[in-house]
Every structure is written in C-alpha cells, then in structure tokens.
Protein backbone atom coordinates (compact mmCIF):
# COMPACT_ATOMS: atom_id res chain seq x y z
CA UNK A 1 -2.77 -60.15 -23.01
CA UNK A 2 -4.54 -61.73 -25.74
CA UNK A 3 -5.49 -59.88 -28.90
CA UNK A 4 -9.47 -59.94 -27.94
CA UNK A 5 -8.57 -58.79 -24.03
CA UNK A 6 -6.91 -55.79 -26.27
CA UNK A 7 -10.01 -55.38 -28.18
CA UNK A 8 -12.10 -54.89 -25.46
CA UNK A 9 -9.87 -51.67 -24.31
CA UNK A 10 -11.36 -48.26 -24.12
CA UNK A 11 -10.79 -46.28 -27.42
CA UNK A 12 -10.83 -43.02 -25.62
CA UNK A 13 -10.61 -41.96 -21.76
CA UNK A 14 -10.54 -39.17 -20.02
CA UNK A 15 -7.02 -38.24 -17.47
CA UNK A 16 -8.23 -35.56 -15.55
CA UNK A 17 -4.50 -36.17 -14.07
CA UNK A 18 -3.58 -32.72 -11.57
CA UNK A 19 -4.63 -28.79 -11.13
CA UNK A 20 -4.90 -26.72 -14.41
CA UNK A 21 -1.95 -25.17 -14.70
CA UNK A 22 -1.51 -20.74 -15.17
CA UNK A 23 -3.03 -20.39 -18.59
CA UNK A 24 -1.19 -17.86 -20.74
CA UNK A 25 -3.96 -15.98 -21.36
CA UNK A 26 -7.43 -14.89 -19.43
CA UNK A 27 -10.35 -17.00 -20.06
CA UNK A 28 -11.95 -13.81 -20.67
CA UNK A 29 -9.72 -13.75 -24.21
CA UNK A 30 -9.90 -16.96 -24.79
CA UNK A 31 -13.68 -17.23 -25.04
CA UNK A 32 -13.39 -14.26 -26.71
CA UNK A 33 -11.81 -16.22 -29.77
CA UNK A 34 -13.99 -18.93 -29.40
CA UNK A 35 -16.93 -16.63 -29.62
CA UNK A 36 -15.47 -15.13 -33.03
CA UNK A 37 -15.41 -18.47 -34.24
CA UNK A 38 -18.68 -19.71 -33.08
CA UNK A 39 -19.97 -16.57 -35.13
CA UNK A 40 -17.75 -17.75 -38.23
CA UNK A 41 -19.45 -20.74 -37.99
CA UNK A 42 -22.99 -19.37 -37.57
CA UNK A 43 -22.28 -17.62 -40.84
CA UNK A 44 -21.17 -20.73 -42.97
CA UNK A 45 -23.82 -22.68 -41.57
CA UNK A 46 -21.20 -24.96 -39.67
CA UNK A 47 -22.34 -27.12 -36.78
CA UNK A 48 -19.21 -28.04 -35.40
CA UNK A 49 -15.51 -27.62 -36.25
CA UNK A 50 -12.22 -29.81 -36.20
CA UNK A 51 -9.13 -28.00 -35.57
CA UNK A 52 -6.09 -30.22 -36.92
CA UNK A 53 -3.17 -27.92 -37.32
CA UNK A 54 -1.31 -26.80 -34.68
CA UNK A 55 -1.34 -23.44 -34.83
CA UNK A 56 -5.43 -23.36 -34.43
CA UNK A 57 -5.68 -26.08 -31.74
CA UNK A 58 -2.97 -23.93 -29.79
CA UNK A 59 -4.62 -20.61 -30.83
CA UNK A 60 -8.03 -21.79 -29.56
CA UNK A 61 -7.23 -24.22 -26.46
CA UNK A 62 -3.67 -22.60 -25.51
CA UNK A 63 -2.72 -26.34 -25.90
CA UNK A 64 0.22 -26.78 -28.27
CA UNK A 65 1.02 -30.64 -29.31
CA UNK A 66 3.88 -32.72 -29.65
CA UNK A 67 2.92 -34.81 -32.87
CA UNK A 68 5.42 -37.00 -33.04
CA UNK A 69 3.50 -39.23 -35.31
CA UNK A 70 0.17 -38.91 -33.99
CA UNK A 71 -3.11 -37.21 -35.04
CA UNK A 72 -4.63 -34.45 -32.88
CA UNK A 73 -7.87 -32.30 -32.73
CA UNK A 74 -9.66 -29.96 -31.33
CA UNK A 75 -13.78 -29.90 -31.37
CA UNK A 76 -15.75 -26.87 -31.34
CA UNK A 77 -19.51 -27.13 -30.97
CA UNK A 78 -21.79 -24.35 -30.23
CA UNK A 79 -21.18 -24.66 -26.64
CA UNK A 80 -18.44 -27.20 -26.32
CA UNK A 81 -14.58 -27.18 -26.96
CA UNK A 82 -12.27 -30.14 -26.36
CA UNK A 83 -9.28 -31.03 -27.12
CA UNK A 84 -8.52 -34.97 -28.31
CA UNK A 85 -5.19 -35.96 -27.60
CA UNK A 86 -2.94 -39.03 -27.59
CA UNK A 87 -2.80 -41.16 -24.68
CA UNK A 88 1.00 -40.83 -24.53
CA UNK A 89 0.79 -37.18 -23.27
CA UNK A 90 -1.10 -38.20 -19.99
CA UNK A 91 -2.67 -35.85 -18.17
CA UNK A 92 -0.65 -32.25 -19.80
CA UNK A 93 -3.30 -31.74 -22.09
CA UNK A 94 -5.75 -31.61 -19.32
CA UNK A 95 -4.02 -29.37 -17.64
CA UNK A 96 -3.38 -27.21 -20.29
CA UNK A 97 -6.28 -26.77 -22.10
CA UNK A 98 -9.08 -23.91 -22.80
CA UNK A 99 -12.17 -26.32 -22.04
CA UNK A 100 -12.23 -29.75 -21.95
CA UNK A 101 -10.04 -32.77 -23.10
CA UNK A 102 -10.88 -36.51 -24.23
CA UNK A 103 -8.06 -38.58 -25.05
CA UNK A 104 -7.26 -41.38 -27.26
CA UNK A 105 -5.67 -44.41 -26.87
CA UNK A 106 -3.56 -46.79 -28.60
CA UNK A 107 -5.42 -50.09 -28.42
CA UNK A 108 -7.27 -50.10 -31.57
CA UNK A 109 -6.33 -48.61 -34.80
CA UNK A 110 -7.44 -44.88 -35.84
CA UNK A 111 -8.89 -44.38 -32.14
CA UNK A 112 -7.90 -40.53 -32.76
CA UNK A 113 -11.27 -40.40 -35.42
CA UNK A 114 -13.49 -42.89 -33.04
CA UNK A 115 -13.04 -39.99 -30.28
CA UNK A 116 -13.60 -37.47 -32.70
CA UNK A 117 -16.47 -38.85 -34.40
CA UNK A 118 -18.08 -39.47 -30.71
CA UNK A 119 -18.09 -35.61 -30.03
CA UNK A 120 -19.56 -34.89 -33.59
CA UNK A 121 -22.78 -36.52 -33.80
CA UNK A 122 -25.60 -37.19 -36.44
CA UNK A 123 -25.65 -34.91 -39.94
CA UNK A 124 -23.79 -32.28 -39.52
CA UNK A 125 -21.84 -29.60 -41.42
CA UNK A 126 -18.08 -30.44 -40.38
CA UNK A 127 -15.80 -27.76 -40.47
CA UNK A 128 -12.14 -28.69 -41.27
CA UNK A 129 -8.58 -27.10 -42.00
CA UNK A 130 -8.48 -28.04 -46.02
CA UNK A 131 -4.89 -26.39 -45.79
CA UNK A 132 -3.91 -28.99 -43.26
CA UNK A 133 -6.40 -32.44 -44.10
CA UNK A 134 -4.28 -34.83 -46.28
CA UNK A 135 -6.76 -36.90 -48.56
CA UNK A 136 -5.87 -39.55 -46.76
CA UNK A 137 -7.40 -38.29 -43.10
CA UNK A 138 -10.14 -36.86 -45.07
CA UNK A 139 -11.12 -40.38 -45.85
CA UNK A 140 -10.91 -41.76 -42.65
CA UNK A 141 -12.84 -38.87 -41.57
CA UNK A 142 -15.49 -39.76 -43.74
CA UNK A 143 -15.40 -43.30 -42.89
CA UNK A 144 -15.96 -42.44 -39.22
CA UNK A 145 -18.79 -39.65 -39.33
CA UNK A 146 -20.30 -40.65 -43.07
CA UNK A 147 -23.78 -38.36 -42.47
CA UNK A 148 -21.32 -35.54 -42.13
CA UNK A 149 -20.49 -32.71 -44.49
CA UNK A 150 -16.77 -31.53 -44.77
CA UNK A 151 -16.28 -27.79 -45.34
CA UNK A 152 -13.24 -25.61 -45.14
CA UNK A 153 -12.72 -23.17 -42.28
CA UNK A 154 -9.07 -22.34 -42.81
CA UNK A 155 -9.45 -19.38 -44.52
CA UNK A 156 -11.70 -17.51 -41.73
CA UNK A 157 -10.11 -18.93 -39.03
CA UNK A 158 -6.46 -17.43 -40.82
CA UNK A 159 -8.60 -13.80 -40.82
CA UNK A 160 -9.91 -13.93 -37.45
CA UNK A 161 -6.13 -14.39 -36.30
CA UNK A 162 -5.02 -11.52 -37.56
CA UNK A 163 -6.07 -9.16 -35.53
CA UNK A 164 -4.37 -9.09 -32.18
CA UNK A 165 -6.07 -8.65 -28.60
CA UNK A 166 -4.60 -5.88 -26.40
CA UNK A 167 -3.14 -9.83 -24.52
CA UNK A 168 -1.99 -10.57 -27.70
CA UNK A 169 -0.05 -7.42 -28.16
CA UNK A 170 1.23 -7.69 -24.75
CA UNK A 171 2.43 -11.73 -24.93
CA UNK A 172 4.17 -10.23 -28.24
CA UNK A 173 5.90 -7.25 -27.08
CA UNK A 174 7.55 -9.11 -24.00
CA UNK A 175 8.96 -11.66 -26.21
CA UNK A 176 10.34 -9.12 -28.83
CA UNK A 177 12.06 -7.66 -25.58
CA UNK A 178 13.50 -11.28 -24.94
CA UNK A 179 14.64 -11.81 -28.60
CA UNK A 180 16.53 -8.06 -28.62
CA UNK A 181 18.52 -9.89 -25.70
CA UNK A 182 19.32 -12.85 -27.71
CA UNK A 183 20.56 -10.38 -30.48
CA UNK A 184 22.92 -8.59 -27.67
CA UNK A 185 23.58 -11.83 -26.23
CA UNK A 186 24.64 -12.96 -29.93
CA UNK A 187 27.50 -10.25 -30.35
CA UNK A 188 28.53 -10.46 -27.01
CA UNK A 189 30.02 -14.37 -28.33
CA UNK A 190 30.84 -12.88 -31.96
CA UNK A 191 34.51 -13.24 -32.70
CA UNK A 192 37.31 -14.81 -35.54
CA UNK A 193 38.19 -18.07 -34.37
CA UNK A 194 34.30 -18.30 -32.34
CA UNK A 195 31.90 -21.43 -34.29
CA UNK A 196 28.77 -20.49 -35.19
CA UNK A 197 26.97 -22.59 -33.10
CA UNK A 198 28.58 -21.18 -30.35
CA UNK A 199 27.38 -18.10 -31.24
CA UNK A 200 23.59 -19.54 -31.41
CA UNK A 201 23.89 -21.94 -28.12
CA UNK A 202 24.59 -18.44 -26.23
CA UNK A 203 21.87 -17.05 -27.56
CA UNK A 204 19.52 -19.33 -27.24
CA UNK A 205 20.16 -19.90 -23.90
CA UNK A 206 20.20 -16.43 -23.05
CA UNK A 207 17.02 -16.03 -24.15
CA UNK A 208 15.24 -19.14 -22.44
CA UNK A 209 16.71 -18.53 -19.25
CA UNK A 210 14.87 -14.92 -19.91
CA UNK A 211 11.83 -16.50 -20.85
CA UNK A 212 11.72 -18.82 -17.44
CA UNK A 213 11.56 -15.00 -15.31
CA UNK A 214 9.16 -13.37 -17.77
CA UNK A 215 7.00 -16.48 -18.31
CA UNK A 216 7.52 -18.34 -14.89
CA UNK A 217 4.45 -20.99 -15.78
CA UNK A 218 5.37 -20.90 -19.54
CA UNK A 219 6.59 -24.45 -21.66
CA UNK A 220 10.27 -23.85 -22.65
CA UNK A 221 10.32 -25.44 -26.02
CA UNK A 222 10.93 -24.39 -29.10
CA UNK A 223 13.23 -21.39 -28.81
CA UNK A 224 16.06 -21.35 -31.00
CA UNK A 225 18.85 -18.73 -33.02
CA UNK A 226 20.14 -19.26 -36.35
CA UNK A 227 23.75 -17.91 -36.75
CA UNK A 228 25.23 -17.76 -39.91
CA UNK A 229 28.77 -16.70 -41.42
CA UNK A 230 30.28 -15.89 -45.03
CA UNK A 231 28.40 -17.91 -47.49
CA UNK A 232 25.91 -18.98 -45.19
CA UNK A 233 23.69 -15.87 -44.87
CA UNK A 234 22.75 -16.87 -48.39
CA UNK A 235 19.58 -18.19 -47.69
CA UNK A 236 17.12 -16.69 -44.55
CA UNK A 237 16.38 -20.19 -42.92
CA UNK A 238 19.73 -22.00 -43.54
CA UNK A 239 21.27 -23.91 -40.34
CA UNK A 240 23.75 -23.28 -38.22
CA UNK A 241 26.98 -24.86 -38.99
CA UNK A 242 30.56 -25.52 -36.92
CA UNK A 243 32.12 -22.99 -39.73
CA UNK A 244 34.57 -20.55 -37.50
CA UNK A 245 34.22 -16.94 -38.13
CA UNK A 246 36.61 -15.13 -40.15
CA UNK A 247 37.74 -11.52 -40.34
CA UNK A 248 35.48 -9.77 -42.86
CA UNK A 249 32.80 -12.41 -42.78
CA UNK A 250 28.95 -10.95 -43.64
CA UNK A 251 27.23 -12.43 -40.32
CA UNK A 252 22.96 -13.26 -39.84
CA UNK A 253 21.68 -12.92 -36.73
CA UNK A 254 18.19 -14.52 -36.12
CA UNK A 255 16.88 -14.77 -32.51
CA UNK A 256 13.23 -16.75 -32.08
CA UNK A 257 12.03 -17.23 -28.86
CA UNK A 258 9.49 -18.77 -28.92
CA UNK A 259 6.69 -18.68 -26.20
CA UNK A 260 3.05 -20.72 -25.97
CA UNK A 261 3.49 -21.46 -29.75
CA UNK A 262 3.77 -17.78 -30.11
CA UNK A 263 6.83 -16.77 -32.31
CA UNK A 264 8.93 -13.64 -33.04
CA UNK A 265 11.82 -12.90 -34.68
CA UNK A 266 15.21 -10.46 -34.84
CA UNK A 267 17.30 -10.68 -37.49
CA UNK A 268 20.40 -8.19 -38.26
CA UNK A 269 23.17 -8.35 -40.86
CA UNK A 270 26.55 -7.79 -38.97
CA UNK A 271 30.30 -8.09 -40.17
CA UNK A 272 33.35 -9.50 -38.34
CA UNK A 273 35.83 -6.67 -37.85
CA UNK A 274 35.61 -5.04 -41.07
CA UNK A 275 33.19 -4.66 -44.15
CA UNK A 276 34.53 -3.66 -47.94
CA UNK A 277 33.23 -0.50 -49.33
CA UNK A 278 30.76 -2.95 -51.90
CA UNK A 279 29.55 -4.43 -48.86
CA UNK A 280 29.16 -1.55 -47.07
CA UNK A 281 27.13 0.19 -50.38
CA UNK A 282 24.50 -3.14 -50.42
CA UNK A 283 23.90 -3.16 -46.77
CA UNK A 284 23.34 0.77 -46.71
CA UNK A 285 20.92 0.08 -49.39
CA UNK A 286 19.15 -2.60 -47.89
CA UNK A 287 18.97 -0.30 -44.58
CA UNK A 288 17.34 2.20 -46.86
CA UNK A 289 14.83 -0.21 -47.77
CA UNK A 290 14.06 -1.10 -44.24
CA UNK A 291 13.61 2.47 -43.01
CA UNK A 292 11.24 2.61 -45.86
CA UNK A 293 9.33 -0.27 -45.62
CA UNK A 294 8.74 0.38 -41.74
CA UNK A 295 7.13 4.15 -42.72
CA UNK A 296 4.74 2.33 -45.62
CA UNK A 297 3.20 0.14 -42.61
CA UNK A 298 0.00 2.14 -41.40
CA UNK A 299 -3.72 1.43 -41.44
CA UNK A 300 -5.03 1.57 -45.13
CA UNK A 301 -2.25 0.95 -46.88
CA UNK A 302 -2.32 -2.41 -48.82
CA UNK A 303 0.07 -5.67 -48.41
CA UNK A 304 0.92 -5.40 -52.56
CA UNK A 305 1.54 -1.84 -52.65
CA UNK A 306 3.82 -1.85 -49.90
CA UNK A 307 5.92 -4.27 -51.67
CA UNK A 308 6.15 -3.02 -55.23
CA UNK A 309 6.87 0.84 -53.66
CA UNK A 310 10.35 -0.89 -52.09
CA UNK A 311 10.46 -2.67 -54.91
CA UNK A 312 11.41 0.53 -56.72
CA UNK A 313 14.67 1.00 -54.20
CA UNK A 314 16.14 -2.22 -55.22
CA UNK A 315 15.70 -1.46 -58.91
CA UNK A 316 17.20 2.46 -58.67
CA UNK A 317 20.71 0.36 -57.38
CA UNK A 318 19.91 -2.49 -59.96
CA UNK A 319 19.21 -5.05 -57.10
CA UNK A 320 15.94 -6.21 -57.65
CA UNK A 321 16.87 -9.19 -59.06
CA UNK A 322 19.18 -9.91 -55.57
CA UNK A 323 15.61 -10.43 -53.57
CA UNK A 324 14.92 -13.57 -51.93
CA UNK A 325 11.16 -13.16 -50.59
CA UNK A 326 8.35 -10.84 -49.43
CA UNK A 327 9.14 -8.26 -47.03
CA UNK A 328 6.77 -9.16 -44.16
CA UNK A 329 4.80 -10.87 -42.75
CA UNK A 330 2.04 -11.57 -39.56
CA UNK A 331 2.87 -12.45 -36.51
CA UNK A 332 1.41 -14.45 -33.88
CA UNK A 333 0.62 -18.32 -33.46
CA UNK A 334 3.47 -19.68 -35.81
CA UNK A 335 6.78 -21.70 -36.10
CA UNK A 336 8.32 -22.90 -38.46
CA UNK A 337 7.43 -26.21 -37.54
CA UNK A 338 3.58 -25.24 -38.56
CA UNK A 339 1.58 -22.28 -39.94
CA UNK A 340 1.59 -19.10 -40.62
CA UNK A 341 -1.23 -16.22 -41.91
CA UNK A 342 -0.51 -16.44 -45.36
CA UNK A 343 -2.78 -13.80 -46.16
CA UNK A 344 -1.45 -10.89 -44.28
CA UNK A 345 2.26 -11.21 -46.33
CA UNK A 346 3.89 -8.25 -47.80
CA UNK A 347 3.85 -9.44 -51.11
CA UNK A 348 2.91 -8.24 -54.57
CA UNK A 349 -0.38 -10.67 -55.04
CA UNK A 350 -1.80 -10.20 -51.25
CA UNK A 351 -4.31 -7.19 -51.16
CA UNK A 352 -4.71 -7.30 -47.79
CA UNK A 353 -5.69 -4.06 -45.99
CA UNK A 354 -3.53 -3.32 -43.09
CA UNK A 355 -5.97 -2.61 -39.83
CA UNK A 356 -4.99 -1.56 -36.81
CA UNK A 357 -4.05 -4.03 -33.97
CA UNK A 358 -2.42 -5.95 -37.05
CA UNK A 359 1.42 -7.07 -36.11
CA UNK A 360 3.69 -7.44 -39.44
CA UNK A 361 7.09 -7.17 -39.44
CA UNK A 362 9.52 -5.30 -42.00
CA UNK A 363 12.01 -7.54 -42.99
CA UNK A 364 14.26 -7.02 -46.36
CA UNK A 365 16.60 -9.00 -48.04
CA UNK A 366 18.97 -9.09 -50.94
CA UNK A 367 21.75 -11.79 -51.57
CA UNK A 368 24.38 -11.58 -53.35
CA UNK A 369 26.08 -14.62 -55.00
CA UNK A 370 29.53 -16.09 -54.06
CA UNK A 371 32.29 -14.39 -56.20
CA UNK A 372 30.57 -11.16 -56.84
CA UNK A 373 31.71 -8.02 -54.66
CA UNK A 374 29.53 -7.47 -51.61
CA UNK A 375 28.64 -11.08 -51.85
CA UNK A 376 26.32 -12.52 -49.16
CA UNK A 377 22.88 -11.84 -47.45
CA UNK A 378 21.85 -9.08 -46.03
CA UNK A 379 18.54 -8.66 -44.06
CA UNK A 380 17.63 -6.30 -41.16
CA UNK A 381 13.45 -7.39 -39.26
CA UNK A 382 11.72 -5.16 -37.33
CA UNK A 383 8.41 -5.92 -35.80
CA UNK A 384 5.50 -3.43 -35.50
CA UNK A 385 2.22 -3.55 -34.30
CA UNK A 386 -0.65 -1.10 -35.78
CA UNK A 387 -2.17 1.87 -34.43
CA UNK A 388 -5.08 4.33 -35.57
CA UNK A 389 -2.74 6.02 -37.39
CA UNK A 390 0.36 4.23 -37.62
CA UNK A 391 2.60 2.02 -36.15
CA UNK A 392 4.57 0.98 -33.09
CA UNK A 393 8.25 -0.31 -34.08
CA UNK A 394 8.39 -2.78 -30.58
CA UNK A 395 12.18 -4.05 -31.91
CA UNK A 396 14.99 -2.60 -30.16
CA UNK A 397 18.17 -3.59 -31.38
CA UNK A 398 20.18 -1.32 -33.74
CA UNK A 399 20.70 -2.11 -37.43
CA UNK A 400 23.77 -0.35 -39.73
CA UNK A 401 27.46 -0.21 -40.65
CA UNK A 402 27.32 2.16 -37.64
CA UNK A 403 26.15 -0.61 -34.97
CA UNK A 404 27.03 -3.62 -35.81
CA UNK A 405 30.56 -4.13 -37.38
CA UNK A 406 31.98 -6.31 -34.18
C-alpha cells in the first residue's frame, strides 16, 4: 500500500464487535455519576468534558484501558458519553463501556485528538484533567479544537468520587473479603527457608481464583501481593524479592485485589517464629496507634486532626520521627498504576470533612532503620466505610504479637 492509499484511511471507526458484556454496576448508578457530573459541569459553565486519566474514564464508562503507549478519552456532553479508544483493542471497549464508543486508528498521526475533536464541536468550554494533561497533549489539543476553551475539572470530579454509592460500598466490601483471604492465604506459605515471592504468587493466586467465583464476568488483571522480609518492610511499596525467610525476620503482608479498576488493600506486620522484646514494644505501639486511629474515623471529624491526634502516640514513645506517610487514605477507583483522591488523605494539610458513605482506611507506619533494635517496618490497614455516626471496620484479618507471630 502506497503512502496516499494510507492517507485516505478512516481516522476513526466504529467496532460494534459482539453483545455488551455484564457491566459491574447498574446503569441506574452509572447514570447516576454521569448526572453528578453533568451538574458539575452546569455549574462551571462547561459544555463538554474529556476524561484522560484512567481512573475517571473507568469511573464514568466502567471501561478501564490498557495504555500501553496510546492516548485515550472519554467525552461527556450534556447528553452524550463515549469512550475513544485505540484501534488495537477491537471491539472490548464496545463491549465494555457505559454509553457509546468511537475508536481511533493508526493510519494517520494523532488520530486519538481528530476523534476527539469530532465529538467536541464549535466554541466550547472544554473540560480537562489538568492533573493528568502534559503540556504537550494540551497543545495538540489546542491545535485540534482551537475555538475551544480548556478548563480544569479534576478537582470536582476527585470530590464527586468520594462519596460511595450503596454499589460502591458493596463492590468494596466483597473485595476486602477476597483480600482477608489473600492475607490467610499468605501465612498459610510463611516459613524459614520459603522465598518471598512464593509467599506473594500464593497469594495472589488465591485471591484471583476468588475473584473469578465472586466476580464471574469481572477482568482478572491487576491483582497482586507484596511480600516482604527483614530489611525489606522498610519502605510500604517496595517489591518482592527471592530473599528466603529467616527465623526472627519482621514480615509485610500486602494483599490488593484488584477488581474493575477498583482497589483495596490488607496489610499486617508479622514475624517468623519469634519477635525480640524491642520489636515486640514498636509493634505494640504501632497497634496502639491503629486502634486509635480507627476510633478518630467518624462523620465530622477532620482529615488533619485525625493525623496530628496519633501523631501525639508516636511522640509519647519518641517515634515520631520513625513515620513514613499519612495514615489513610480513600478508597475506590485507584491503583497504583494511576490515581488516587488526594484530597480525602489523612494528613496534617488536608481539611477534609469526613461524611458518611466516605471509605478511608487506617493504616500506620513506623520504620525503624537497619542496626537499631526493633529495626524494620511495621504497619497494620484496616478499611472502614462511614456511617451516620461512625464507622464500619469491613477488614477481617487479625493484627498483634498475639496473631500473627508464624
């Protein structure tokens, strides 16, 4: 094919390939969301929006994208949504998708903000994810809708998010059930000699062959357990490793199934066989911390205060200075692959109120550097969804010196 027979190739086409699959949630809640938005908009004066992220595009289409390279969007008018996709995903996106779904192809260059620009038309007020635009893709955008105005939506998108549906709740309380399993199915492989990613494979399968009964027309992707040993716990997100297990070793369970780009999380401090008594005095502390925390977490009470009233624990046992990062945070559509609701964190500059129907979790940690006594990381996460009045703790597994010395 000659380069003007590959000029003359659609930029965008439609693949209307197969039945829409089982959505994960009604269509009743999902317009609900896109109504919120719609009114978001109607406020700022937008006329149309353009999800980029991930976690928005999945939020509002239940479509969650492979990047892999590629740009993709999703359009919100005032009585549209659709989904623009790459051509390499054929016909899933169709399937998939809350509303309807254009998709781009590969023939021409930046085809991804020809199909975008064709469902945005004329002078317009353009919402966009500033958090997510590079400069960059903010210039092509320009290029390809120049009457148009960009403004950010990020921000009110992030608040409308925060408040779960009773679906929501739901979708999140039957995964925390699959991640408890993952922690059980963790110290079921725990032992001197074991790797830690043999630890974490068990685990994570575990939990996705859970997640195939509970979610029968569910994606399995993204599910995954980080298991870490001795000096490893030091840091909350650090990967596994082939280190083996040794007696007395401080051990980090973290179990994150991962469902419809929905994530939780259980993490527990545990110790091989035996714990010293300075080890055994920072994780008691740390418990402390957690038992605390979890009773601060009701309807009124503000993200900052919460954090510098457990603040106060550390620095009674002269461990402030041992903590690593907030001690909470939302839950709901996130990964670490892509974003999170930044402003519901349980840190000292976020005034958020806590409101009911919010889900935050409790999650402490101190570490301790190599060559000190009671060296390594300790951290204990609970998850809890708000009520009138309080709070519903929906983690199961045990924390302690009393559970979880294996």
């Amino acid at each position: 094919m000659n380069k003007n027979a590959t000029l003359n190739m659609p930029s965008y086409i439609n693949i209307p390939n197969g039945e829409a699959v089982n959505p994960t949630f009604s269509k009743q809640e999902m317009q609900s969301r896109v109504d919120k938005l719609r009114v978001l908009m109607s406020t700022l004066n937008i006329d149309s929006c353009l999800m980029t992220s991930i976690h928005n595009i999945n939020y509002y289409s239940d479509f969650l994208y492979c990047s892999f390279g590629r740009k993709y969007g999703l359009v919100i008018n005032h009585d549209t949504q659709i989904t623009v996709t790459a051509n390499i995903d054929g016909g899933q996106p169709y399937r998939r998708t809350f509303g309807e779904n254009l998709v781009y192809t590969d023939w021409q260059n930046d085809n991804f903000y020809k199909a975008s620009a064709s469902l945005i038309k004329g002078k317009q007020r353009v919402g966009i994810e500033f958090d997510q635009v590079p400069l960059e893709i903010l210039e092509k955008l320009k290029l390809a809708m120049p009457e148009s105005e960009f403004v950010d939506i990020s921000a009110g998108a992030m608040k409308l998010r925060m408040i779960k549906s009773a679906e929501e709740i739901a979708h999140i309380t039957k995964m925390t059930a699959i991640a408890d399993i993952g922690g059980a199915a963790c110290v079921e492989a725990i032992g001197v000699g074991v790797p830690e990613h043999e630890v974490a494979l068990h685990s994570t399968q575990t939990m996705v062959r859970e997640i195939a009964k509970v979610f029968p027309d569910g994606e399995l992707l993204d599910t995954w357990t980080w298991f870490q040993s001795g000096m490893n716990t030091d840091g909350a997100h650090n990967p596994v490793t082939s280190k083996k297990i040794e007696s007395g070793d401080i051990l980090s369970l973290n179990c994150f199934p991962m469902v419809a780009g929905y994530y939780v999380a259980l993490e527990r401090t545990l110790f091989s066989e035996s714990a010293s008594d300075e080890h055994l005095r920072m994780w008691e502390v740390n418990c402390k911390v957690h038992d605390e925390g979890k009773k601060l977490i009701v309807p009124g009470a503000r993200c900052c205060d919460i954090a510098y009233a457990l603040n106060e624990i550390y620095a009674e046992h002269d461990l402030l200075q041992y903590r690593t990062f907030g001690y909470g945070h939302s839950f709901g559509v996130l990964c670490h692959y892509y974003g999170r609701e930044a402003g519901l964190e349980l840190r000292e500059e976020v005034e958020t109120v806590l409101e009911k129907d919010m889900v935050v979790s409790m999650e402490p940690m101190i570490m301790l550097p190599e060559g000190m006594p009671g060296a390594g990381g300790y951290r204990e996460h609970d998850i809890l969804v708000l009520t009138d009045d309080g709070a519903n703790n929906i983690t199961g597994f045990p924390y302690g010196p009393e559970h979880n010395i294996i």
